[in-house]
Protein backbone atom coordinates (compact mmCIF):
# COMPACT_ATOMS: atom_id res chain seq x y z
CA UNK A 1 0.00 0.00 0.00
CA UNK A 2 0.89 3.22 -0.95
CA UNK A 3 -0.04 6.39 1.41
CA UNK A 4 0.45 10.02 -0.15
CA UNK A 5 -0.89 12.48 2.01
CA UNK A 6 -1.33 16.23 0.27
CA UNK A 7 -4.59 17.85 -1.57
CA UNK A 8 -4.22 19.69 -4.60
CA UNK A 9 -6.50 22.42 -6.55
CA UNK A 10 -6.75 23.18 -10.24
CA UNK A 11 -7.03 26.98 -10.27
CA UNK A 12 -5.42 28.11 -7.21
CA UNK A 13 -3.40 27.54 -4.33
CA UNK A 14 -4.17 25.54 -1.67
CA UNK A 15 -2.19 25.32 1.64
CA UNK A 16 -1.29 21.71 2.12
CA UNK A 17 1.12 19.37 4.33
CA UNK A 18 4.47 18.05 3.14
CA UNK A 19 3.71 14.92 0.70
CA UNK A 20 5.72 12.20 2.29
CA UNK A 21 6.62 8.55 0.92
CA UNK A 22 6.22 5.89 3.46
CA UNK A 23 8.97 4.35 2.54
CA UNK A 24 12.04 6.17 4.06
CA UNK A 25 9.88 9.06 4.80
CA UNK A 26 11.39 11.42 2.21
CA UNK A 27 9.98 14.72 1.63
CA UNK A 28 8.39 14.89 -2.11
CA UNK A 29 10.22 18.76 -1.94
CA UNK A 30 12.64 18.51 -0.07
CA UNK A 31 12.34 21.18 2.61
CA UNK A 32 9.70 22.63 -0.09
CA UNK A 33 6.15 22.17 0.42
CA UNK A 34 3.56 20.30 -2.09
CA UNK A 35 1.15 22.72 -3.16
CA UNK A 36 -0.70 20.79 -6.17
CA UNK A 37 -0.73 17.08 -6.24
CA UNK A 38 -2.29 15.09 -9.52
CA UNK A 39 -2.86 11.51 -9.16
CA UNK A 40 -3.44 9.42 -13.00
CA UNK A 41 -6.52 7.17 -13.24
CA UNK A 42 -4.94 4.36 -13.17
CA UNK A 43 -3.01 5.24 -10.26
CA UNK A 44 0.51 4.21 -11.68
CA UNK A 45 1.52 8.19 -11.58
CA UNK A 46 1.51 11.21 -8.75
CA UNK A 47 2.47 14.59 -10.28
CA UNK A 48 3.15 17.27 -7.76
CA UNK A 49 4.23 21.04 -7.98
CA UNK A 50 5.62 22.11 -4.69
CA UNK A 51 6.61 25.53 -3.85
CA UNK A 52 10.12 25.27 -5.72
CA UNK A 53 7.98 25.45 -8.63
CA UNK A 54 9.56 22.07 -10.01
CA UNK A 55 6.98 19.76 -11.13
CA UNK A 56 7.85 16.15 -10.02
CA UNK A 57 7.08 12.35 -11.80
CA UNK A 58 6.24 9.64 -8.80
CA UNK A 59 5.86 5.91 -9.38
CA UNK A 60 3.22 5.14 -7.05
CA UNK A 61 3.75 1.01 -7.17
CA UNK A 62 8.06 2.16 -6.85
CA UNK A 63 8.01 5.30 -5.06
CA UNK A 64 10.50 6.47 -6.81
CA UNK A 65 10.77 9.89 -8.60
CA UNK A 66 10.68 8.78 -12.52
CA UNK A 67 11.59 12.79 -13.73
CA UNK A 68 11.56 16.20 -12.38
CA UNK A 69 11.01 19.21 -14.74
CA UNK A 70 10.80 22.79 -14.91
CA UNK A 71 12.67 26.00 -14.10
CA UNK A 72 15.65 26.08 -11.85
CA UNK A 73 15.85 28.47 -10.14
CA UNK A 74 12.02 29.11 -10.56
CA UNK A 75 10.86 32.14 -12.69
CA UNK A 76 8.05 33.19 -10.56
CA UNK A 77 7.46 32.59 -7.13
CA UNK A 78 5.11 30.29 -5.84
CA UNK A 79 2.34 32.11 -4.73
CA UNK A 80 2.06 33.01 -8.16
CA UNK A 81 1.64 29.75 -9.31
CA UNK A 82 -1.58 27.63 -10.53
CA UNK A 83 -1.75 24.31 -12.02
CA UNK A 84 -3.96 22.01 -14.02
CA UNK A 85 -4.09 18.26 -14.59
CA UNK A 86 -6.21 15.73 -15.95
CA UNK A 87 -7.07 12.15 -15.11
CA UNK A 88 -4.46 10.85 -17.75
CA UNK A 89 -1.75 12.20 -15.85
CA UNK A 90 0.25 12.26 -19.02
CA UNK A 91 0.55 16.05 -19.05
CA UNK A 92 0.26 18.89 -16.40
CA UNK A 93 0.28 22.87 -17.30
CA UNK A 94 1.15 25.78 -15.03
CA UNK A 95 0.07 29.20 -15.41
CA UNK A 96 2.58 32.02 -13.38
CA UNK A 97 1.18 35.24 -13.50
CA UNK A 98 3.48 37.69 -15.32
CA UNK A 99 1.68 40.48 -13.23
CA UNK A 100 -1.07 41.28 -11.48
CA UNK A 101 -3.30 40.53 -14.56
CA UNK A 102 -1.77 38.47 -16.93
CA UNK A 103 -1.10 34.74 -17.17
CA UNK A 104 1.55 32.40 -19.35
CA UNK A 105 0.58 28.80 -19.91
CA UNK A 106 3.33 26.40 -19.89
CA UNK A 107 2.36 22.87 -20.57
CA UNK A 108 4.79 19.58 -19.83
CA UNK A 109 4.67 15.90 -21.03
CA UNK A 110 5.13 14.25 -17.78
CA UNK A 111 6.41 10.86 -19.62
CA UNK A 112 8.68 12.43 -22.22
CA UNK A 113 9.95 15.46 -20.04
CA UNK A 114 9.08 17.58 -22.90
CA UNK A 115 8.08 21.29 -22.81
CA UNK A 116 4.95 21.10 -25.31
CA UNK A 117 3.54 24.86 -25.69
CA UNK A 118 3.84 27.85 -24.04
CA UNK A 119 0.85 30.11 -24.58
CA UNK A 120 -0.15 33.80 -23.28
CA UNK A 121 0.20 36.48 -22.63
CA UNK A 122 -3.69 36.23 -20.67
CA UNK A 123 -5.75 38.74 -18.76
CA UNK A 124 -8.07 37.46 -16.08
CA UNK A 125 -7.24 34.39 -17.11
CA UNK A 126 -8.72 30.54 -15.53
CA UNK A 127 -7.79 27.14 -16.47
CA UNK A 128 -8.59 23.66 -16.33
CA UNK A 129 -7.37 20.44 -18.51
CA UNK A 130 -9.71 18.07 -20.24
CA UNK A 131 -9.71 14.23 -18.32
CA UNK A 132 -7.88 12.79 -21.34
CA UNK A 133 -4.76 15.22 -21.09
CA UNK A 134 -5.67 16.97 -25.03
CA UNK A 135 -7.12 20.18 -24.58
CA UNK A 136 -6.76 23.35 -22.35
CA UNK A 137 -9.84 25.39 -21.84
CA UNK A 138 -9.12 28.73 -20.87
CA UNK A 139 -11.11 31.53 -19.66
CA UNK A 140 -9.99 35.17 -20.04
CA UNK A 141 -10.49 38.75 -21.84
CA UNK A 142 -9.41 38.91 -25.06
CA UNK A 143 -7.05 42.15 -25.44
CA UNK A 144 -7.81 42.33 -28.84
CA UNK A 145 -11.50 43.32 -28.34
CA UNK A 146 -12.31 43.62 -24.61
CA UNK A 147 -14.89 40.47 -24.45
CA UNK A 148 -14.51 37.94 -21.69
CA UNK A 149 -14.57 34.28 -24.16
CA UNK A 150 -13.47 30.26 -23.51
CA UNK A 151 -10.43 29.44 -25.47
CA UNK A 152 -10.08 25.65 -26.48
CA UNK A 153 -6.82 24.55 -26.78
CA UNK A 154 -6.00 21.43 -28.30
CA UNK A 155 -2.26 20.02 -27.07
CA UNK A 156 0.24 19.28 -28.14
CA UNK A 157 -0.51 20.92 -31.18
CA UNK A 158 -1.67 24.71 -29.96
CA UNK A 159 -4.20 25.50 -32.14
CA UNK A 160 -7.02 27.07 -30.47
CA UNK A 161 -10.82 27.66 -31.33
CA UNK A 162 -13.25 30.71 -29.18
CA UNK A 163 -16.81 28.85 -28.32
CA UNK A 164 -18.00 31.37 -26.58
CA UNK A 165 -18.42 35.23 -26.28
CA UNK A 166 -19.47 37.71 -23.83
CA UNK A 167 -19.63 36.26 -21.16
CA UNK A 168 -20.56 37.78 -18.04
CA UNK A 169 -17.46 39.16 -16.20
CA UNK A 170 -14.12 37.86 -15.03
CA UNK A 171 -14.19 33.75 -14.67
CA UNK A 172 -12.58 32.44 -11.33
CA UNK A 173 -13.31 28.65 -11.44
CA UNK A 174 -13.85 26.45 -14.24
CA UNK A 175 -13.96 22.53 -14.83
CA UNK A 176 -14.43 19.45 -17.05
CA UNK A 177 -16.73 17.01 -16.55
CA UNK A 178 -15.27 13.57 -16.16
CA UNK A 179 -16.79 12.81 -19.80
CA UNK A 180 -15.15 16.20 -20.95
CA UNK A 181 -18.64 16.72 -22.70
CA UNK A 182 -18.92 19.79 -20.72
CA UNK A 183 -18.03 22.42 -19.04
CA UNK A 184 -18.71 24.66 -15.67
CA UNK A 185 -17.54 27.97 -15.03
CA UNK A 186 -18.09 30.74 -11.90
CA UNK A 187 -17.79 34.03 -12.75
CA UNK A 188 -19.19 37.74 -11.72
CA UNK A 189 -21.17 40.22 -13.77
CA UNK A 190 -20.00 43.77 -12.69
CA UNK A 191 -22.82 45.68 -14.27
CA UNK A 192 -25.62 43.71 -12.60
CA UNK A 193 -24.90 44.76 -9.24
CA UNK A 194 -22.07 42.11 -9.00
CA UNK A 195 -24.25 39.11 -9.46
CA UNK A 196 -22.46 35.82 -9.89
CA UNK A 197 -23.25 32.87 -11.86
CA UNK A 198 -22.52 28.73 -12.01
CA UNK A 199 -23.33 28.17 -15.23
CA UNK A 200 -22.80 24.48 -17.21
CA UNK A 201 -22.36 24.11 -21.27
CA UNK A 202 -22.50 21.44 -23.28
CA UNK A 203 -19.52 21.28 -25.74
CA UNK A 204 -21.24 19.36 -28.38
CA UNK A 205 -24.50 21.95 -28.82
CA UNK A 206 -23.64 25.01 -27.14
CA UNK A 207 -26.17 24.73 -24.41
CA UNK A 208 -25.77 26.99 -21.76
CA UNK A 209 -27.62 26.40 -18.34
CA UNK A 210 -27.11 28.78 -15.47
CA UNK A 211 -27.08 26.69 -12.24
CA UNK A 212 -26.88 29.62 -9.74
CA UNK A 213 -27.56 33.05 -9.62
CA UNK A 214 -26.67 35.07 -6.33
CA UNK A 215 -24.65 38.25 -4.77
CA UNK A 216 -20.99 37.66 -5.45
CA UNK A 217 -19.13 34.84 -2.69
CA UNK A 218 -16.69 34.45 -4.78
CA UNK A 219 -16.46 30.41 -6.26
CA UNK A 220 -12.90 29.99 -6.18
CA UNK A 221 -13.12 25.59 -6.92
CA UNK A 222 -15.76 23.67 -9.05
CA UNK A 223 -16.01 20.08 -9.29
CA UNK A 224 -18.43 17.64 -11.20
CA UNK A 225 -18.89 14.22 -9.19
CA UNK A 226 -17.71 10.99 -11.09
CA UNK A 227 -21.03 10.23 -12.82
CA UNK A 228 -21.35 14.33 -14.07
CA UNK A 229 -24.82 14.25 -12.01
CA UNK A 230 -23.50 16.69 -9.65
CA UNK A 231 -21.57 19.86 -9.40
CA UNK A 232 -20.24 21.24 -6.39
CA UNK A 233 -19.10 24.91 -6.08
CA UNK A 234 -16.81 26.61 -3.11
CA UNK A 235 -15.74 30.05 -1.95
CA UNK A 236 -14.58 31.25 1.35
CA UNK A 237 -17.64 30.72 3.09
CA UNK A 238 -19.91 27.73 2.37
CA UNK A 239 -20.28 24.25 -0.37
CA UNK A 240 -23.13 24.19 -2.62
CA UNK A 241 -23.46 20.91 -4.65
CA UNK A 242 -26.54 21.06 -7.09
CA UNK A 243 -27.81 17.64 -8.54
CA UNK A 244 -28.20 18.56 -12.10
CA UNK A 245 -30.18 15.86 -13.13
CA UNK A 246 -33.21 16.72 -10.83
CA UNK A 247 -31.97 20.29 -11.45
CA UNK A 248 -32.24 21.49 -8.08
CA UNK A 249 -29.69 22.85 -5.20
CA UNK A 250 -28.83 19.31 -3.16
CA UNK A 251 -27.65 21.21 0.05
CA UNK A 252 -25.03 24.15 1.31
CA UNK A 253 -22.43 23.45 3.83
CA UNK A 254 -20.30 26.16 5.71
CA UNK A 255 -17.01 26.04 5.01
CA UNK A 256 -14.81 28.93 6.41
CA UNK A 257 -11.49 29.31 5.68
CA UNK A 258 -8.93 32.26 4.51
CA UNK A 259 -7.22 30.69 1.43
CA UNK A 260 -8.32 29.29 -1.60
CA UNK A 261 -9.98 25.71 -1.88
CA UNK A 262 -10.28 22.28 -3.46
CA UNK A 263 -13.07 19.78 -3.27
CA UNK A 264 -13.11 16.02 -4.64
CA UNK A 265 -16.14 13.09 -4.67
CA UNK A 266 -15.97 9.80 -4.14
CA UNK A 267 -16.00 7.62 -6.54
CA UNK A 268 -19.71 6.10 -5.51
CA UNK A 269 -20.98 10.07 -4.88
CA UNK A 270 -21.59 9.02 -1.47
CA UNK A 271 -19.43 11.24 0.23
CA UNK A 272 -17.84 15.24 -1.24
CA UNK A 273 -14.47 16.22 0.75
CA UNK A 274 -13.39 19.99 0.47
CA UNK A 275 -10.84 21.73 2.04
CA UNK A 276 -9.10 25.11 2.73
CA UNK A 277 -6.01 27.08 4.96
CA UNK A 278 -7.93 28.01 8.30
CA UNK A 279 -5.49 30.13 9.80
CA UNK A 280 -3.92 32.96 8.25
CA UNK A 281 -1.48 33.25 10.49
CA UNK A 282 -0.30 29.43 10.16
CA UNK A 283 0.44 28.24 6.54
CA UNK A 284 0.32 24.89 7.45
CA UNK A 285 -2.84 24.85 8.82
CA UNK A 286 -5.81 23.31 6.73
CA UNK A 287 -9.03 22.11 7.26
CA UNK A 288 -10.20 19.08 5.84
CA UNK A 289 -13.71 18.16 5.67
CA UNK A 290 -15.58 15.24 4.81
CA UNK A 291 -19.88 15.07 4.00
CA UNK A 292 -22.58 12.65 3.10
CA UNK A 293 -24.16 13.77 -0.05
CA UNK A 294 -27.37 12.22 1.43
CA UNK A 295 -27.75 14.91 3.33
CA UNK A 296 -24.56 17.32 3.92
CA UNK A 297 -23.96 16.45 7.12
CA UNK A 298 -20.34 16.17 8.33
CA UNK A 299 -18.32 12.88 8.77
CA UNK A 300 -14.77 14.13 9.57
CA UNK A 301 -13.41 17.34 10.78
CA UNK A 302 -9.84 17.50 10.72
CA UNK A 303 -6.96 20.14 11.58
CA UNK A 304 -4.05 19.37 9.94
């Protein structure tokens, strides 16, 4: 058996403990921390991104590191780091901010070591990878004419295609479903006295549905459960997870912390775990928290 302790997020950082190997008890980073962990689907490969800003190759049946790639010395610092994966775990992509605004998109072959494409610059810019490891889609506002749009990329190849315009405001979270069929996005409409909006689209019709409407909390994590049924949605304050096949709003958990979040299913949708840094003042300190999706009510509460 295997144990790899860590959490990771998709589109932002997440304050997590050391990832340590069992055997020998070696840190993943050294005296670095993990701060993104990717695990493939069929759970031969960990990727994690620690706060060296290397991205490291683990053999989960070995333990052993198989590569380690990126910059060295890093190019940004961490905190300016986000990451995306997808269930292949053949490829993970990092996105530094340049500045305050814009984004770069780096994107590595985790079994060839290979630096595929580097895209950007972005403004406003959110990311997620597709479950089989081919396509980027990326939210942002196109300099060119001032319109917030989804970018498909396709990898390793680069080329790109906009499905969708004008959308409401600045995107913070966005996701796949495990299908890749569709996608979910957060994001805030500053000229409608800063509503925000969960919205789902189809990729094969265009369909747009808009799951939530509210005043802005800020949804900083998405995630669709195994089976695409349900969608869960997290900001700073509380968990929403909407079953979207009896289109309705399944329950709302609170969920306080100070940093941003991550949130995963299980595999039978029986339970949704979702975590966060609790403690400004402590780095280390996250809060993990596990629910029954019967009903939302806690299982495990745990300071870490």
């Amino acid at each position: 058996m295997v144990v790899v302790l860590g959490l990771g997020c998709t589109n932002g950082y997440v304050a997590t403990p050391e990832i340590v190997w069992m055997k020998g008890g070696h840190y993943a980073h050294e005296m670095d921390r993990a701060l993104f962990l990717g695990v493939s689907s069929n759970h031969t490969r960990a990727i994690t991104v620690g706060t060296d800003c290397l991205i490291k190759v683990w053999d989960l049946e070995t333990r052993g590191l198989v590569r380690t790639l990126g910059d060295e010395p890093p190019t940004v610092p961490f905190s300016k780091l986000r990451a995306a994966f997808g269930r292949a775990g053949r490829r993970v992509a990092l996105m530094p901010y340049l500045d305050y605004n814009d984004v770069s998109i780096h994107v590595w072959n985790c079994e060839t070591g290979v630096l595929e494409l580097t895209g950007g610059p972005y403004r406003q810019a959110a990311f997620c990878m597709s479950p089989d490891d081919t396509a980027l889609a990326v939210a942002l506002l196109d300099n060119s004419d001032y319109r917030y749009k989804f970018r498909i990329i396709q990898l390793p190849t680069g080329a790109s295609q906009d499905i969708a315009v004008s959308l409401r405001g600045e995107t913070k979270a966005i996701c796949y479903s495990p299908d890749g069929a569709k996608l979910a996005w957060a994001n805030i409409d500053p000229w409608l006295s800063g509503t925000e909006y969960v919205n789902v689209r189809s990729l094969a019709d265009g369909q747009t549905t808009v799951v939530h409407s509210g005043p802005v909390s800020t949804y900083l994590a998405l995630r669709f459960s195994s089976s695409g049924r349900y969608l869960a949605a997290l900001n700073h304050v509380e968990l929403k997870v909407w079953d979207l096949q009896a289109a309705r709003l399944a329950f709302t958990v609170s969920a306080p912390s100070v940093d941003m979040q991550t949130i995963a299913f299980a595999d039978d949708e029986s339970l949704v775990s979702f975590s966060g840094r609790c403690d400004v003042t402590c780095p280390q300190s996250s809060r993990i928290s596990i629910v029954r999706m019967s009903d939302g009510a806690p299982l495990v509460l745990q300071q870490v």
